[in-house]
N, C-alpha and C. Protein backbone atom coordinates (compact mmCIF):
# COMPACT_ATOMS: atom_id res chain seq x y z
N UNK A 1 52.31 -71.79 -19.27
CA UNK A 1 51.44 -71.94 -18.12
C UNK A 1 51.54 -70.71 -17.22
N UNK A 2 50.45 -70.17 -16.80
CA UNK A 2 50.37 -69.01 -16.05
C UNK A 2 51.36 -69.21 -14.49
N UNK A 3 52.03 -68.10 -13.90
CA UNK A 3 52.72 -68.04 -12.63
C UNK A 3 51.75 -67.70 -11.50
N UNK A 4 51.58 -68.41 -10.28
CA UNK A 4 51.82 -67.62 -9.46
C UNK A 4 52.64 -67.05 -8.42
N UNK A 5 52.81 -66.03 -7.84
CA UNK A 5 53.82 -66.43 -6.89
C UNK A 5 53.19 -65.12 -5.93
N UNK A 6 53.79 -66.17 -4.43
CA UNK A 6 53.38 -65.52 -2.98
C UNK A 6 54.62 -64.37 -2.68
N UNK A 7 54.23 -63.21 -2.75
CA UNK A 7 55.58 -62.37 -2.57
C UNK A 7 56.07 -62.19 -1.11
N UNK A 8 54.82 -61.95 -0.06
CA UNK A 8 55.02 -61.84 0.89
C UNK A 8 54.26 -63.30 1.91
N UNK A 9 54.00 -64.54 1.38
CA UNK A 9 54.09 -65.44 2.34
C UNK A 9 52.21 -65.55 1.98
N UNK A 10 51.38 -66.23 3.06
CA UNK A 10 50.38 -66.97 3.18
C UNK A 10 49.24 -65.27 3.95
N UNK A 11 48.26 -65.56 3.39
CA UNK A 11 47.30 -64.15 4.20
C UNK A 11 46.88 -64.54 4.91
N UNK A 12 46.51 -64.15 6.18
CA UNK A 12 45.44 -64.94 7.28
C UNK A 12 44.59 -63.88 6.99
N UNK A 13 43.57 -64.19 6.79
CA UNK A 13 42.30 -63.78 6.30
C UNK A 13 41.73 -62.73 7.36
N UNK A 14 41.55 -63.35 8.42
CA UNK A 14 40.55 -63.29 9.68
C UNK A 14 41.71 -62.19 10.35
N UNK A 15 43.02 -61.89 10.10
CA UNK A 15 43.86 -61.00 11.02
C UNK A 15 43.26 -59.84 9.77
N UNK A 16 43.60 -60.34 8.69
CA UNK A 16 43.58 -58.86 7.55
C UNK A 16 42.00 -58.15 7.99
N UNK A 17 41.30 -59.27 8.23
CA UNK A 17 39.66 -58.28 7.99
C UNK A 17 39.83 -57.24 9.39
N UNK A 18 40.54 -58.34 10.76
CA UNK A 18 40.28 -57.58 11.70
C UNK A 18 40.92 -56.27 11.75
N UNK A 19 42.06 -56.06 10.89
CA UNK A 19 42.71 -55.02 10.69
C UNK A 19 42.27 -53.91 9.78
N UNK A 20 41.46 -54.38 8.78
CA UNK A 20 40.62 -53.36 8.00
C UNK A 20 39.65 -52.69 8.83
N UNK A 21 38.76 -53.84 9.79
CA UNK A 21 37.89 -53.21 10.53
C UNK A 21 38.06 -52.28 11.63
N UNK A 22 39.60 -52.21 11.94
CA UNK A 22 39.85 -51.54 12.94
C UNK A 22 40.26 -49.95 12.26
N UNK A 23 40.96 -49.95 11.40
CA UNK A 23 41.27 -48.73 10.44
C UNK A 23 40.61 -48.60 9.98
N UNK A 24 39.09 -48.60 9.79
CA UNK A 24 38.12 -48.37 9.08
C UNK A 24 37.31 -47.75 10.60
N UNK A 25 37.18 -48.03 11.45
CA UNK A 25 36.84 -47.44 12.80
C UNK A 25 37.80 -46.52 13.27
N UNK A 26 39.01 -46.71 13.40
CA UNK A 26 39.83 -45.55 13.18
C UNK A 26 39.48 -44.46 12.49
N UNK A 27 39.33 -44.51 11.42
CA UNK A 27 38.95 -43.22 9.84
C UNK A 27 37.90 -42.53 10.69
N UNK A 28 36.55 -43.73 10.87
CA UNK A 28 35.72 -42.89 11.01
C UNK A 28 35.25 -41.91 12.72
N UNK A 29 36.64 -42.40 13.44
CA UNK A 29 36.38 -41.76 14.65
C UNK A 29 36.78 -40.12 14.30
N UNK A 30 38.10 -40.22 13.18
CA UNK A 30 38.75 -39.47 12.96
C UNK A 30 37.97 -38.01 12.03
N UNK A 31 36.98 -38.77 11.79
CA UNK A 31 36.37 -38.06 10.40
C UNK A 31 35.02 -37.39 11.83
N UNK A 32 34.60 -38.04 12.65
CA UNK A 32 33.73 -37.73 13.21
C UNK A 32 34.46 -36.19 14.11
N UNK A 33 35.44 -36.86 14.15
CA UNK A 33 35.74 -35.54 15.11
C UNK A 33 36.04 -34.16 14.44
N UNK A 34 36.94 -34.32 13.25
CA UNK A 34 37.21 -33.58 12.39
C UNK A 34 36.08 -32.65 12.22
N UNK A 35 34.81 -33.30 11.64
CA UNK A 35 33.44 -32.50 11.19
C UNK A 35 32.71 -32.68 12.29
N UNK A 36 32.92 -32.95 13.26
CA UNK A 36 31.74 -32.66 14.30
C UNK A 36 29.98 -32.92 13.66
N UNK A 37 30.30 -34.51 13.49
CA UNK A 37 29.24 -34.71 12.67
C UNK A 37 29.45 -36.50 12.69
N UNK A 38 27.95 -37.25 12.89
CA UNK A 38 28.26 -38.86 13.37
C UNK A 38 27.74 -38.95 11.58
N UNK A 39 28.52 -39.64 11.40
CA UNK A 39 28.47 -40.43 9.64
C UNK A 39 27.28 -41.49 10.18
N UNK A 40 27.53 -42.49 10.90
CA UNK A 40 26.58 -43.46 11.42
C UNK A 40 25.24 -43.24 11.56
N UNK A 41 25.35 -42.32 11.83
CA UNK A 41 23.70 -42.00 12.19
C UNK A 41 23.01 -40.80 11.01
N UNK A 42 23.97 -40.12 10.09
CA UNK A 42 23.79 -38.88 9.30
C UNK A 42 23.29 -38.05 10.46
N UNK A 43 23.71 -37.71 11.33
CA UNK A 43 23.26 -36.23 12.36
C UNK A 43 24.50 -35.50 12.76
N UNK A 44 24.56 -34.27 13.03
CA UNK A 44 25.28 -33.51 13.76
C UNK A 44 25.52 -33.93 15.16
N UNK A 45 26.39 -33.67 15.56
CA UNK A 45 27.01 -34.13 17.32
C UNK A 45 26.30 -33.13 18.02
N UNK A 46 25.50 -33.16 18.79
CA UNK A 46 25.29 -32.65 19.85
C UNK A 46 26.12 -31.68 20.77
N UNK A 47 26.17 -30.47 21.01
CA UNK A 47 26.49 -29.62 22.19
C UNK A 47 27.60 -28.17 20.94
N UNK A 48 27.92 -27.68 21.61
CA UNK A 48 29.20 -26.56 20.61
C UNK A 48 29.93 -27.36 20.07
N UNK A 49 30.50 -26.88 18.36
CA UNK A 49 31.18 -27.62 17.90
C UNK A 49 32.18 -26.76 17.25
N UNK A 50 33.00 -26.90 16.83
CA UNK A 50 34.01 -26.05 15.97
C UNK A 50 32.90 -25.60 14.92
N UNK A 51 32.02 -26.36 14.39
CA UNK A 51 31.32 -26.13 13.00
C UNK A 51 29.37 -26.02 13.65
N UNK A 52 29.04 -25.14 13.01
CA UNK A 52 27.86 -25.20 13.00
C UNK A 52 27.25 -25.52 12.23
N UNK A 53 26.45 -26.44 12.69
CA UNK A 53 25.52 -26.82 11.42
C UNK A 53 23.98 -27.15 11.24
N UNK A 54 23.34 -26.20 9.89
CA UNK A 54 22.27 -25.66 9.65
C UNK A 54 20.78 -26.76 9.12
């Protein structure tokens, strides 16, 4: 008969998503700033940027 077993205990679902969603908003603040460039919208940021873009 197949095993299962809980290694680390019970998941709360609703903490894990909120935690993906927050490191996933994290990344992309991180990524926005990095490239001076909004992923969300596909446009360049507005005003001087480290990067110019054509």
């Amino acid at each position: 008969s197949p095993v299962c077993r809980s290694l680390f205990g019970p998941v709360d679902h609703e903490e894990l998503g909120r935690e993906l969603r927050n490191r996933l908003r994290e990344m992309g603040e991180d990524d926005q700033r990095r490239w001076d460039y909004n992923f969300q919208t596909d446009t360049p940021l507005p005003g001087p940027g480290r990067l110019r873009w054509e």
